[in-house]
N, C-alpha and C. Protein backbone atom coordinates (compact mmCIF):
# COMPACT_ATOMS: atom_id res chain seq x y z
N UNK A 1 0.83 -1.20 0.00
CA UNK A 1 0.00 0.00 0.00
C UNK A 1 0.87 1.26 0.00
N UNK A 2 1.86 1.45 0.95
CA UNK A 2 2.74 2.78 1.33
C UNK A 2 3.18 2.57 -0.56
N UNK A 3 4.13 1.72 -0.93
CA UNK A 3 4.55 1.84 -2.52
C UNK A 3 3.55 2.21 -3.55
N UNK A 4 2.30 1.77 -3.44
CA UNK A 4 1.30 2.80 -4.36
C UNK A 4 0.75 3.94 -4.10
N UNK A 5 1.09 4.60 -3.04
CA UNK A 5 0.95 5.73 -2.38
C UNK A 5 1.71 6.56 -3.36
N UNK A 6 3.39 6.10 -3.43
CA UNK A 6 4.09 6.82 -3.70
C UNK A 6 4.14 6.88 -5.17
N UNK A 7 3.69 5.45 -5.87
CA UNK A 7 3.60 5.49 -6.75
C UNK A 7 2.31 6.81 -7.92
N UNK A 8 0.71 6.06 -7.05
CA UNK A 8 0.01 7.62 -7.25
C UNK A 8 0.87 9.31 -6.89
N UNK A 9 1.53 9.40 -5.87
CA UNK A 9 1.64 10.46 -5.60
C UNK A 9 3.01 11.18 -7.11
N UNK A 10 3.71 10.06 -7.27
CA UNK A 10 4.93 10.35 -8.30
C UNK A 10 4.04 10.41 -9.38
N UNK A 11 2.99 10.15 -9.97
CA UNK A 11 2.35 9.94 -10.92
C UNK A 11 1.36 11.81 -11.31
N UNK A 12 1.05 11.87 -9.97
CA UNK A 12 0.69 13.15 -9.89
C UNK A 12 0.83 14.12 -10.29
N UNK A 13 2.29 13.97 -9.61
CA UNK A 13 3.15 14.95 -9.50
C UNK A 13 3.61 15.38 -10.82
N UNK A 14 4.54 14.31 -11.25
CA UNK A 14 4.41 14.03 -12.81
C UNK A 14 3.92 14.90 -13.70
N UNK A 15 2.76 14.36 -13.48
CA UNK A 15 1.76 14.57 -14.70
C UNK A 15 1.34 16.37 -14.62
N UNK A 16 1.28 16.81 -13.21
CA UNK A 16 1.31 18.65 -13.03
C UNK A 16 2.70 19.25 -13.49
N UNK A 17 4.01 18.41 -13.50
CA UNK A 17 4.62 18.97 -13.36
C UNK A 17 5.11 19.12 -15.35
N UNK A 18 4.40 18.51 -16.34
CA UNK A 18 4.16 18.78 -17.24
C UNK A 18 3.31 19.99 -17.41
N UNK A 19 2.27 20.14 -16.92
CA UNK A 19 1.71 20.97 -17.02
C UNK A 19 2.22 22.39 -16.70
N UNK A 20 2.81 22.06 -15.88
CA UNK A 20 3.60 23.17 -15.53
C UNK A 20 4.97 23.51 -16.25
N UNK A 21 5.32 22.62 -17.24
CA UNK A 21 6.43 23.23 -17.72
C UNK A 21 5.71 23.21 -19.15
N UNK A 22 4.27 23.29 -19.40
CA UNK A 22 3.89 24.63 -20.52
C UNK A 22 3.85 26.16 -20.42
N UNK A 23 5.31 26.61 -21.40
CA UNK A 23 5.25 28.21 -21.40
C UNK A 23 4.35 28.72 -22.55
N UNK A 24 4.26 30.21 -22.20
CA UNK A 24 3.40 30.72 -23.29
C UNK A 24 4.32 31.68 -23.67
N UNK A 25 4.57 32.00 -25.01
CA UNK A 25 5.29 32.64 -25.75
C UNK A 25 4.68 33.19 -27.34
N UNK A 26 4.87 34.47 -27.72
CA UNK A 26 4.14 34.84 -29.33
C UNK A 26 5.85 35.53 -29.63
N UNK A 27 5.12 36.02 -31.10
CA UNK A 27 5.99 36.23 -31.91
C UNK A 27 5.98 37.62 -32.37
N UNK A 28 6.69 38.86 -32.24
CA UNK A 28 6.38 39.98 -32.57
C UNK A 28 7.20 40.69 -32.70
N UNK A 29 7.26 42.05 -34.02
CA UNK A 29 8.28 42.97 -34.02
C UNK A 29 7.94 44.03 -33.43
N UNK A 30 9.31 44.62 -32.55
CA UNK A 30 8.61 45.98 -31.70
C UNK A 30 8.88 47.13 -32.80
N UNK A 31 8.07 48.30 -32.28
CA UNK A 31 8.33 49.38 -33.32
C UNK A 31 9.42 49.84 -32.65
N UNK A 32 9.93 51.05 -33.28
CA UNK A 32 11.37 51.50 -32.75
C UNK A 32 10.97 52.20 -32.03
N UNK A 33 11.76 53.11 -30.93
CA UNK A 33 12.12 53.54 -30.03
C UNK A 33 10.69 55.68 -30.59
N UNK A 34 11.61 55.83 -31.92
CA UNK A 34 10.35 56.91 -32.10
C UNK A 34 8.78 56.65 -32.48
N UNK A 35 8.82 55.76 -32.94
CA UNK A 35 7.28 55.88 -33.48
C UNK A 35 6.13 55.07 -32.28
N UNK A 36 7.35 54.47 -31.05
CA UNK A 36 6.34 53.72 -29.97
C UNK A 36 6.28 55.14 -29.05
N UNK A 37 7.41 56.36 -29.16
CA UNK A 37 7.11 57.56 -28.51
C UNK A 37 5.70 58.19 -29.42
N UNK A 38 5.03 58.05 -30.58
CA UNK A 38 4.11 58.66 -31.04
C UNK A 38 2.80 57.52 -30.28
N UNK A 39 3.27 56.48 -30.34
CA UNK A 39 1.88 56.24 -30.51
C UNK A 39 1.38 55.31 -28.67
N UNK A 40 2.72 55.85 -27.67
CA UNK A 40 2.47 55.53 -26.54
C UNK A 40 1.20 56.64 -25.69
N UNK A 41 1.44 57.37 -25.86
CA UNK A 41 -0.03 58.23 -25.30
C UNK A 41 -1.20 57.69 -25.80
N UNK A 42 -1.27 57.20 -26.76
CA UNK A 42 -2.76 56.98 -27.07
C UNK A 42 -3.45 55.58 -26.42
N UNK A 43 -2.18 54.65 -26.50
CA UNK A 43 -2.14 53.55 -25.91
C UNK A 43 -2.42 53.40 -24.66
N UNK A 44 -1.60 54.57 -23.64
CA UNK A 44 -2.02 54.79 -22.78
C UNK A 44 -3.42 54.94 -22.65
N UNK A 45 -3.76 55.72 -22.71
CA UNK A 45 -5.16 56.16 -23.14
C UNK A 45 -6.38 55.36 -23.03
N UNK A 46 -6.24 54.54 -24.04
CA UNK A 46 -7.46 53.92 -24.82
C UNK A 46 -6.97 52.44 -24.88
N UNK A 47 -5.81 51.51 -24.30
CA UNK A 47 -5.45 50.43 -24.10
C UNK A 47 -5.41 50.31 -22.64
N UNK A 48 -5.94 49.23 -22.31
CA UNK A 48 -6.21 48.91 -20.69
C UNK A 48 -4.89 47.83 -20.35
N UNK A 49 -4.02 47.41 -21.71
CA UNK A 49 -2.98 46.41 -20.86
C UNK A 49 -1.81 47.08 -21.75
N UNK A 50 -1.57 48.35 -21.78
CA UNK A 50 -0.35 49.25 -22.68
C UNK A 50 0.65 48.72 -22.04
N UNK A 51 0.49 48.59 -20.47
CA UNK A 51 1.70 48.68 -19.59
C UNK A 51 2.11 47.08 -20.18
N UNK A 52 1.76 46.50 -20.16
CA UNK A 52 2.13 44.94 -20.60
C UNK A 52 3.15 44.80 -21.58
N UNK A 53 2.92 45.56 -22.50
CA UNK A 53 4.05 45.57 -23.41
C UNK A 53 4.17 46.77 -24.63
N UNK A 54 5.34 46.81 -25.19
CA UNK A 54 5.61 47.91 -25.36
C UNK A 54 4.97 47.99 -27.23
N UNK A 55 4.58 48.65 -28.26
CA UNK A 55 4.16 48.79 -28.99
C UNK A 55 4.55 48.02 -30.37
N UNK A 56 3.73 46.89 -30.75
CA UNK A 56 4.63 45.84 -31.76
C UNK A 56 3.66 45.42 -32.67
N UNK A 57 3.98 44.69 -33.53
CA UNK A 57 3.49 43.85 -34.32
C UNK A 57 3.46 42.56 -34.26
N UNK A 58 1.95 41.59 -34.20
CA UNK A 58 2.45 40.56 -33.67
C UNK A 58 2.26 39.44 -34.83
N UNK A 59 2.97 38.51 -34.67
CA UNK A 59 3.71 37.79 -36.04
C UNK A 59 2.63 36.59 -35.48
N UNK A 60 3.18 36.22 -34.27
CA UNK A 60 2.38 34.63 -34.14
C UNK A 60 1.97 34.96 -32.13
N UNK A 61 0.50 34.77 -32.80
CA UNK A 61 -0.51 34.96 -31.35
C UNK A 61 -0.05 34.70 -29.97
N UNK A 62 -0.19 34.73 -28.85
CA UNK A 62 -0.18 34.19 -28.03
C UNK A 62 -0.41 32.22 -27.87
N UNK A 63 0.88 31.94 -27.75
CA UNK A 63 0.52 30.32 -27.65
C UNK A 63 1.13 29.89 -26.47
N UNK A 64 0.86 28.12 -26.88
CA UNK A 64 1.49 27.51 -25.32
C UNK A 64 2.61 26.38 -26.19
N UNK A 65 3.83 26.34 -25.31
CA UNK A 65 4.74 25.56 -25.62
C UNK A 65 5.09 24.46 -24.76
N UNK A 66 5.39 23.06 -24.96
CA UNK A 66 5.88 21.94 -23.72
C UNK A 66 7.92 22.31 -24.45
N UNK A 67 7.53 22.84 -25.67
CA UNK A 67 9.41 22.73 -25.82
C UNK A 67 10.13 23.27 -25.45
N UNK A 68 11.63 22.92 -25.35
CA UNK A 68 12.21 23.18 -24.34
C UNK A 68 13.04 24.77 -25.14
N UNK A 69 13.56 25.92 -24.88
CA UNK A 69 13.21 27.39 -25.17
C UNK A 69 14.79 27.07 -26.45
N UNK A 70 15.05 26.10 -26.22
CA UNK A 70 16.09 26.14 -27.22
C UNK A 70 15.73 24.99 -28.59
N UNK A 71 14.90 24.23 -28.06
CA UNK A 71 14.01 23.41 -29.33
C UNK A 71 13.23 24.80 -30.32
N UNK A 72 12.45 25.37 -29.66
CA UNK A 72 11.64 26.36 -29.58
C UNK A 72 12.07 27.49 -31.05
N UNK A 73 13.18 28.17 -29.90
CA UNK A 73 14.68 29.21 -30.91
C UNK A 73 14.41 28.77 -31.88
N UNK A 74 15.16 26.63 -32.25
CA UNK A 74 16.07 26.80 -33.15
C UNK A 74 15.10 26.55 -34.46
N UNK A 75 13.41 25.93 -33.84
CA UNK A 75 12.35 26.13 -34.99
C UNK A 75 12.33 27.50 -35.43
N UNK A 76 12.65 28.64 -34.62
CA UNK A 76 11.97 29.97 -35.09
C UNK A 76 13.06 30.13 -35.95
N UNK A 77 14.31 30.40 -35.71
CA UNK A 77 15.33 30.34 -36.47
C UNK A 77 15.76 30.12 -37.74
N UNK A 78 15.50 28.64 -37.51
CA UNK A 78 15.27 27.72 -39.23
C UNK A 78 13.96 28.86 -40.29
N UNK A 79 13.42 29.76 -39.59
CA UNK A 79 12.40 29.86 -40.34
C UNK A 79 12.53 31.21 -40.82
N UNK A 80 13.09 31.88 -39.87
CA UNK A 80 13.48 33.35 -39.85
C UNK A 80 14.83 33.66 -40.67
N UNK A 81 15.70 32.78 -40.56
CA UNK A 81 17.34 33.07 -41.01
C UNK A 81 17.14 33.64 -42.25
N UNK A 82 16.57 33.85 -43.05
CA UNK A 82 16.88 34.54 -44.33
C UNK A 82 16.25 35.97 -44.17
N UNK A 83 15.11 35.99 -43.29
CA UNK A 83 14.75 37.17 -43.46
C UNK A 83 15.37 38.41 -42.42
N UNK A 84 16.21 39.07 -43.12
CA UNK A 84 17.04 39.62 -41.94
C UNK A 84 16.54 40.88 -41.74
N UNK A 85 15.85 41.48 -42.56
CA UNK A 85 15.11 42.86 -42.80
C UNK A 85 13.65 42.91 -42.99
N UNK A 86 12.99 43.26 -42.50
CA UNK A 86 11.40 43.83 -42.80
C UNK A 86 10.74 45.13 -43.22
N UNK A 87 10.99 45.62 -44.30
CA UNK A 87 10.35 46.92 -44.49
C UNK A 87 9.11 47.02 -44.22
N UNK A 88 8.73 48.19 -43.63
CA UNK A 88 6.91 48.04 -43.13
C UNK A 88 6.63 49.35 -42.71
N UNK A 89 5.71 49.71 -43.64
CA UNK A 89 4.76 50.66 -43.61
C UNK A 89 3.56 50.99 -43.00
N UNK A 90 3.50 51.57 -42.17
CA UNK A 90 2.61 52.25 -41.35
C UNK A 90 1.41 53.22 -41.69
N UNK A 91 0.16 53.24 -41.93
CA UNK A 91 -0.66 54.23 -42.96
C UNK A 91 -2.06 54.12 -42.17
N UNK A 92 -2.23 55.25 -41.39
CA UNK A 92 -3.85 55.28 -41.05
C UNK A 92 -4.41 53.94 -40.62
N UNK A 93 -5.30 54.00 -39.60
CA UNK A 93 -6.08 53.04 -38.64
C UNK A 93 -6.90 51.84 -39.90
N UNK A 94 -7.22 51.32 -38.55
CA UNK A 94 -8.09 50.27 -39.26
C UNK A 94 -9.18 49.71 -37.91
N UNK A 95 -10.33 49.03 -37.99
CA UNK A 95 -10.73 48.44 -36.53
C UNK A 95 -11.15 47.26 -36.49
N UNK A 96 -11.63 46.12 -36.14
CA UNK A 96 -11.52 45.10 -36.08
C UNK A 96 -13.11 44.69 -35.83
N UNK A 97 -14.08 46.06 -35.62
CA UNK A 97 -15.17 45.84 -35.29
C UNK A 97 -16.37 45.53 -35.99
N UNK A 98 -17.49 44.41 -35.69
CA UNK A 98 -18.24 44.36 -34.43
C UNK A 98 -16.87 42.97 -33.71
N UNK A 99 -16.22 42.29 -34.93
CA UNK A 99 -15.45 41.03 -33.83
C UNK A 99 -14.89 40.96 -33.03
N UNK A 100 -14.24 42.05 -33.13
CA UNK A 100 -13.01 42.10 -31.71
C UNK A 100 -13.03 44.07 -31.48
N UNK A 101 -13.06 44.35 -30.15
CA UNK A 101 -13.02 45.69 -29.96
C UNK A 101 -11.97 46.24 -29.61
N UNK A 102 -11.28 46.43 -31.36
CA UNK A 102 -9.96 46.41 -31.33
C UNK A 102 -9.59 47.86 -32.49
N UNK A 103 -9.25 48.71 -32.15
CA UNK A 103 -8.27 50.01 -33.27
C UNK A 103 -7.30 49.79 -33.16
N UNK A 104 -6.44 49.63 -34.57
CA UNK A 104 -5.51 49.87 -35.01
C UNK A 104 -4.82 50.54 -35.99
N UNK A 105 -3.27 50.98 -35.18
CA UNK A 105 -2.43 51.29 -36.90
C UNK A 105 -2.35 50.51 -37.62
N UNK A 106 -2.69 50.55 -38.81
CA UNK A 106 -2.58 49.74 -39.89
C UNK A 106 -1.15 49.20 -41.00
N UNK A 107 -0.80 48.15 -41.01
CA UNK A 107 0.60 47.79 -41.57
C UNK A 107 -0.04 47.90 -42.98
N UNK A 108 0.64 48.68 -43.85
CA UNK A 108 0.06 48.48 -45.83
C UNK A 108 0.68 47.24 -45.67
N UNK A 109 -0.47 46.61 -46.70
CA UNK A 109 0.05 45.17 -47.62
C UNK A 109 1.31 44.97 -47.48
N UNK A 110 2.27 43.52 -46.61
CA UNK A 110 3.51 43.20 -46.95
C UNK A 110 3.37 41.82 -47.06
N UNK A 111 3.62 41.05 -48.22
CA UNK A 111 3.30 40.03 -48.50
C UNK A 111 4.96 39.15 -47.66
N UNK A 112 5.94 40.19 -46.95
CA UNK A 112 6.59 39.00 -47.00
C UNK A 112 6.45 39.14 -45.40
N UNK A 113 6.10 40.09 -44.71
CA UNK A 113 5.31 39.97 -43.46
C UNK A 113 3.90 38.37 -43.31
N UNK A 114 3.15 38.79 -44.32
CA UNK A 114 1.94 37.71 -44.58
C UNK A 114 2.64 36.33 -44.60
N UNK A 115 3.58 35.92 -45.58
CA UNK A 115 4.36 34.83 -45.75
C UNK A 115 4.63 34.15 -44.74
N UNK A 116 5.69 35.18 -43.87
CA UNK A 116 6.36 34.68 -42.98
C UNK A 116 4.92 34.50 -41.77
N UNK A 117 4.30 34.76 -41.31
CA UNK A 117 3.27 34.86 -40.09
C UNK A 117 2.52 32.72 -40.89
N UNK A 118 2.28 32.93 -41.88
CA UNK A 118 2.12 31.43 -42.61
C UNK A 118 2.96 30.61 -42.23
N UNK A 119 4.01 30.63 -42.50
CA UNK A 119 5.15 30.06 -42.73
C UNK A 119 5.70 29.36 -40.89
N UNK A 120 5.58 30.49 -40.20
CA UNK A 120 5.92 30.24 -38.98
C UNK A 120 4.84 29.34 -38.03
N UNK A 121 3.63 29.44 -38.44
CA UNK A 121 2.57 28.71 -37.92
C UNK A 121 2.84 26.90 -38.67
N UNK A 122 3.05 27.11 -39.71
CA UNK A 122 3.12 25.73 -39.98
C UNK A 122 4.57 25.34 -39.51
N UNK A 123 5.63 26.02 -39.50
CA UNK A 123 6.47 25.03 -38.81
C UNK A 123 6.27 24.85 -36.95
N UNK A 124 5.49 25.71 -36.75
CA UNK A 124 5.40 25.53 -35.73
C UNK A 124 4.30 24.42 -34.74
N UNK A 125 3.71 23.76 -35.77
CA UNK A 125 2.83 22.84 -36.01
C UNK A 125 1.63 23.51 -35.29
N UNK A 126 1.19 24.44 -35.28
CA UNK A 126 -0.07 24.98 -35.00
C UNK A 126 -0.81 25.51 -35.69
N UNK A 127 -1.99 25.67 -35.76
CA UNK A 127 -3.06 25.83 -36.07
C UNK A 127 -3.35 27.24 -36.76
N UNK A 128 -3.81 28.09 -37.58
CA UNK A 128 -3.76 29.52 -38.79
C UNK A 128 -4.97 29.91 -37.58
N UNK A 129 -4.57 30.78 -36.20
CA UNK A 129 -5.98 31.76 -35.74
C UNK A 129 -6.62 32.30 -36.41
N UNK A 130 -6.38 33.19 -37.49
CA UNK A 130 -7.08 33.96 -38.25
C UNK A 130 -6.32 33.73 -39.65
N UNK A 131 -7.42 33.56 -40.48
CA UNK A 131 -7.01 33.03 -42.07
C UNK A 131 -6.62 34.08 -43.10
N UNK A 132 -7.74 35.47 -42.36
CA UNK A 132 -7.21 36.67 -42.93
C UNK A 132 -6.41 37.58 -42.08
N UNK A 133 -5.00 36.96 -42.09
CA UNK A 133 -3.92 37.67 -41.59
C UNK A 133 -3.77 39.86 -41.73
N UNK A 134 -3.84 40.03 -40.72
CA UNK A 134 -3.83 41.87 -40.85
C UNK A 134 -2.68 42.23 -39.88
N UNK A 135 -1.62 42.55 -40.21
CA UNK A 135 -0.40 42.72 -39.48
C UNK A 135 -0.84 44.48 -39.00
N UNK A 136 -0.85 44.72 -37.09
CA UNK A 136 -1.22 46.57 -37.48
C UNK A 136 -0.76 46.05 -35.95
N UNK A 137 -0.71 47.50 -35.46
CA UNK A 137 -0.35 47.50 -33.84
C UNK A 137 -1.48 48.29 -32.80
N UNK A 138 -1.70 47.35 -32.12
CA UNK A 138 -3.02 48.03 -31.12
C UNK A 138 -3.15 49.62 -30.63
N UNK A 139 -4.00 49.87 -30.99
CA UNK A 139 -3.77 51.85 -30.46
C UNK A 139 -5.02 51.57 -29.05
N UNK A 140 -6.08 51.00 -29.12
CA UNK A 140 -7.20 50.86 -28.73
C UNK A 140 -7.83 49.90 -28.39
N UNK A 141 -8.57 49.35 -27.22
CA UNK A 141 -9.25 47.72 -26.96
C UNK A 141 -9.79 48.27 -26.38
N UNK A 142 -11.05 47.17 -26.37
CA UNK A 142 -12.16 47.09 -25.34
C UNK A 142 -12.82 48.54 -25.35
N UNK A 143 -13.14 48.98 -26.47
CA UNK A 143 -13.97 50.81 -26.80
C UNK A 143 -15.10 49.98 -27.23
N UNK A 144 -16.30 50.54 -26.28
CA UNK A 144 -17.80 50.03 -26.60
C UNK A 144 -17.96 50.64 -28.46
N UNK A 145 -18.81 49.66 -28.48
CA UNK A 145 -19.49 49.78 -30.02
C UNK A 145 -19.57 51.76 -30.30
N UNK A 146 -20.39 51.92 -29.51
CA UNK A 146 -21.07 53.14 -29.60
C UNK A 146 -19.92 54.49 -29.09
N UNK A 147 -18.90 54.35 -28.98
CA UNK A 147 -17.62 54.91 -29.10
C UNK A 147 -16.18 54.68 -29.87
N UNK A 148 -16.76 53.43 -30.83
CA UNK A 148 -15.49 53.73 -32.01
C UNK A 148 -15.08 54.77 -32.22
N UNK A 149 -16.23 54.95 -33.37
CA UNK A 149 -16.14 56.47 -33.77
C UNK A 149 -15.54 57.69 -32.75
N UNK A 150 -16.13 58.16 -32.12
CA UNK A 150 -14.98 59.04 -31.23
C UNK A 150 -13.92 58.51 -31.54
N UNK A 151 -13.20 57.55 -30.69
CA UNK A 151 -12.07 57.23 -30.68
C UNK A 151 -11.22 57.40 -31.91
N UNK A 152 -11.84 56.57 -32.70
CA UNK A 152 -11.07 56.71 -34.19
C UNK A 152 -10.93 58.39 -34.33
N UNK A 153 -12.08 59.22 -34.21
CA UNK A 153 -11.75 60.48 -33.96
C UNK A 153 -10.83 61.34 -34.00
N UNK A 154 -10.61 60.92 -32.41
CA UNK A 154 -9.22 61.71 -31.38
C UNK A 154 -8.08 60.00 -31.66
N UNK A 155 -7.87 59.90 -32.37
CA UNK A 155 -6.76 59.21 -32.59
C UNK A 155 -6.21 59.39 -34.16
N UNK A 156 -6.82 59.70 -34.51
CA UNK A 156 -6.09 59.74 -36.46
C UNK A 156 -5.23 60.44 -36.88
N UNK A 157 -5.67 61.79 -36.19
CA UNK A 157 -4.86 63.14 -36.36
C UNK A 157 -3.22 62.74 -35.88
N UNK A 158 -2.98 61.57 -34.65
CA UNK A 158 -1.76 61.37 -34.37
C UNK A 158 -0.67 60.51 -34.87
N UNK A 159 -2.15 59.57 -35.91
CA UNK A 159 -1.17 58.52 -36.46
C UNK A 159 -0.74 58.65 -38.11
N UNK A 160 0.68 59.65 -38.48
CA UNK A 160 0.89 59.60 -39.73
C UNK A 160 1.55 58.20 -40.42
N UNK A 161 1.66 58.80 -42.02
CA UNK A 161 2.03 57.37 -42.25
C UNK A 161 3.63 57.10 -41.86
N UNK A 162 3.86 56.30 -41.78
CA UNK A 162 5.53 55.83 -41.18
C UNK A 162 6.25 54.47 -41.99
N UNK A 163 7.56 54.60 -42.01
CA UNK A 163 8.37 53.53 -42.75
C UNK A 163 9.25 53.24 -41.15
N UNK A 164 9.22 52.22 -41.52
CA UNK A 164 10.96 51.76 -40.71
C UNK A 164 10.93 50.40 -41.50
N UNK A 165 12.12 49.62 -40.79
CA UNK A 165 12.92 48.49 -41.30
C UNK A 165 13.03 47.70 -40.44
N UNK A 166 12.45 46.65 -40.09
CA UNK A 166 12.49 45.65 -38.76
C UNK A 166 13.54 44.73 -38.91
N UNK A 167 14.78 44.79 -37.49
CA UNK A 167 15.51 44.21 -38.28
C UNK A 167 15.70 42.70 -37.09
N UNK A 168 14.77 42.71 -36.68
CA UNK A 168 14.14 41.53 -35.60
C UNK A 168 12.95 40.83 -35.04
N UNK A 169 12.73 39.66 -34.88
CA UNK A 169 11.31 39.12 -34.55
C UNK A 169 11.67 38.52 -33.17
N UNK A 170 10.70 39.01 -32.41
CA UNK A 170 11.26 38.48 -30.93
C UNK A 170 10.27 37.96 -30.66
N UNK A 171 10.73 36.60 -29.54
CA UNK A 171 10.22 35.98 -29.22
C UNK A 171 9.86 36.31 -27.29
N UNK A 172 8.55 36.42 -26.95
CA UNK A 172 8.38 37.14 -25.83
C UNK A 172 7.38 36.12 -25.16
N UNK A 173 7.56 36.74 -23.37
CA UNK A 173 6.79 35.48 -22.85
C UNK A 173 6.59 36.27 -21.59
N UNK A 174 5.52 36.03 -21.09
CA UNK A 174 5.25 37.03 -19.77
C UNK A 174 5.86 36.63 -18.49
N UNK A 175 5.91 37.03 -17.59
CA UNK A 175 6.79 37.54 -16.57
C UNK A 175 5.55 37.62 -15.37
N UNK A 176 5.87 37.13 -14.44
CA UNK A 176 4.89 37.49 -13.17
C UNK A 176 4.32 38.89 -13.28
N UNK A 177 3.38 38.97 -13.20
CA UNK A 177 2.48 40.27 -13.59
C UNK A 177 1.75 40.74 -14.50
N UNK A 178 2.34 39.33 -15.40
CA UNK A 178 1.92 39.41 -16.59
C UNK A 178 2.82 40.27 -18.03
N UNK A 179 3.63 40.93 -17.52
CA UNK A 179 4.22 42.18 -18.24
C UNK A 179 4.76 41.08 -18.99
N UNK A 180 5.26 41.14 -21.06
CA UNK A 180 5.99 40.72 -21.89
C UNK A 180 7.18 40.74 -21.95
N UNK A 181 7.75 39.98 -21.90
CA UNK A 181 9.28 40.34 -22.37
C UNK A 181 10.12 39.39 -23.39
N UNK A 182 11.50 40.03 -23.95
CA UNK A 182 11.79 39.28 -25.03
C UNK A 182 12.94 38.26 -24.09
């Protein structure tokens, strides 16, 4: 009896302690240093989890991983190594509504942004969240129906159009508190 004790109890244990070594980790480019100074007030603002992380583009959703952070890397890696640069254009909002109560800056068409967000889901053996991929960075969440409009409003005037060159995809994972980090 005491040996199947220990045996259930090792079995338990075990089996949580898998559970517990699923991390959650996404995939995202941050904007640079000036254009997250343009578009951090608004975020502030009109985003209820700004503080969480700092202003990006996100490549591959929020997921859960059992692999180990260097299995993980060397999939992202294999997938990323050629693309060493991202040009990406920045141009007036977009919103996500009635589905998600969501404003955003809007990324123009980059098919090798689109590619790669494909590309990384299937090696990553998971599942396409959304089939119509829209690469843009959150200005706004959780704005009732009946206050888009405002919002979109008092937010347009701040967001011109913008270029930069991404010359990294980071891989980020929250931190007690929840806050992101790479």
């Amino acid at each position: 009896m005491e040996g199947n004790r220990f045996y259930m109890y090792n079995y338990y244990y075990e089996e949580n302690l898998e559970e517990r070594r699923q991390n959650k980790y996404a995939l995202v480019i941050y904007l640079p240093e000036e254009l997250d100074r343009i578009i951090a007030p608004l975020r502030e603002r009109f985003d209820p989890i700004y503080n969480l992380i700092a202003s990006h583009i996100t490549i591959v959703f929020p997921f859960e991983s059992r692999l180990s952070l260097d299995d993980l890397t060397g999939t992202i890696e294999g997938v990323i190594q050629d693309e060493t640069q991202f040009p990406i254009e920045l141009s007036s909002i977009e919103d996500f509504y009635p589905d998600y109560p969501v404003i955003c800056w809007k990324v123009k068409k980059n098919d090798r942004l689109i590619n790669l967000y494909y590309r990384l889901y299937s090696y990553l053996g998971m599942p396409i969240p959304h089939k119509d991929y829209h690469p843009h960075v959150t200005v706004a969440r959780e704005i009732s129906d009946y206050r888009v409009l405002m919002v979109k409003e008092k937010i347009v005037p701040y967001l011109p159009d913008e270029q930069f060159v991404a010359t990294a995809v980071d891989l980020i994972t929250p931190l007690s508190g929840y806050k992101w980090v790479s």
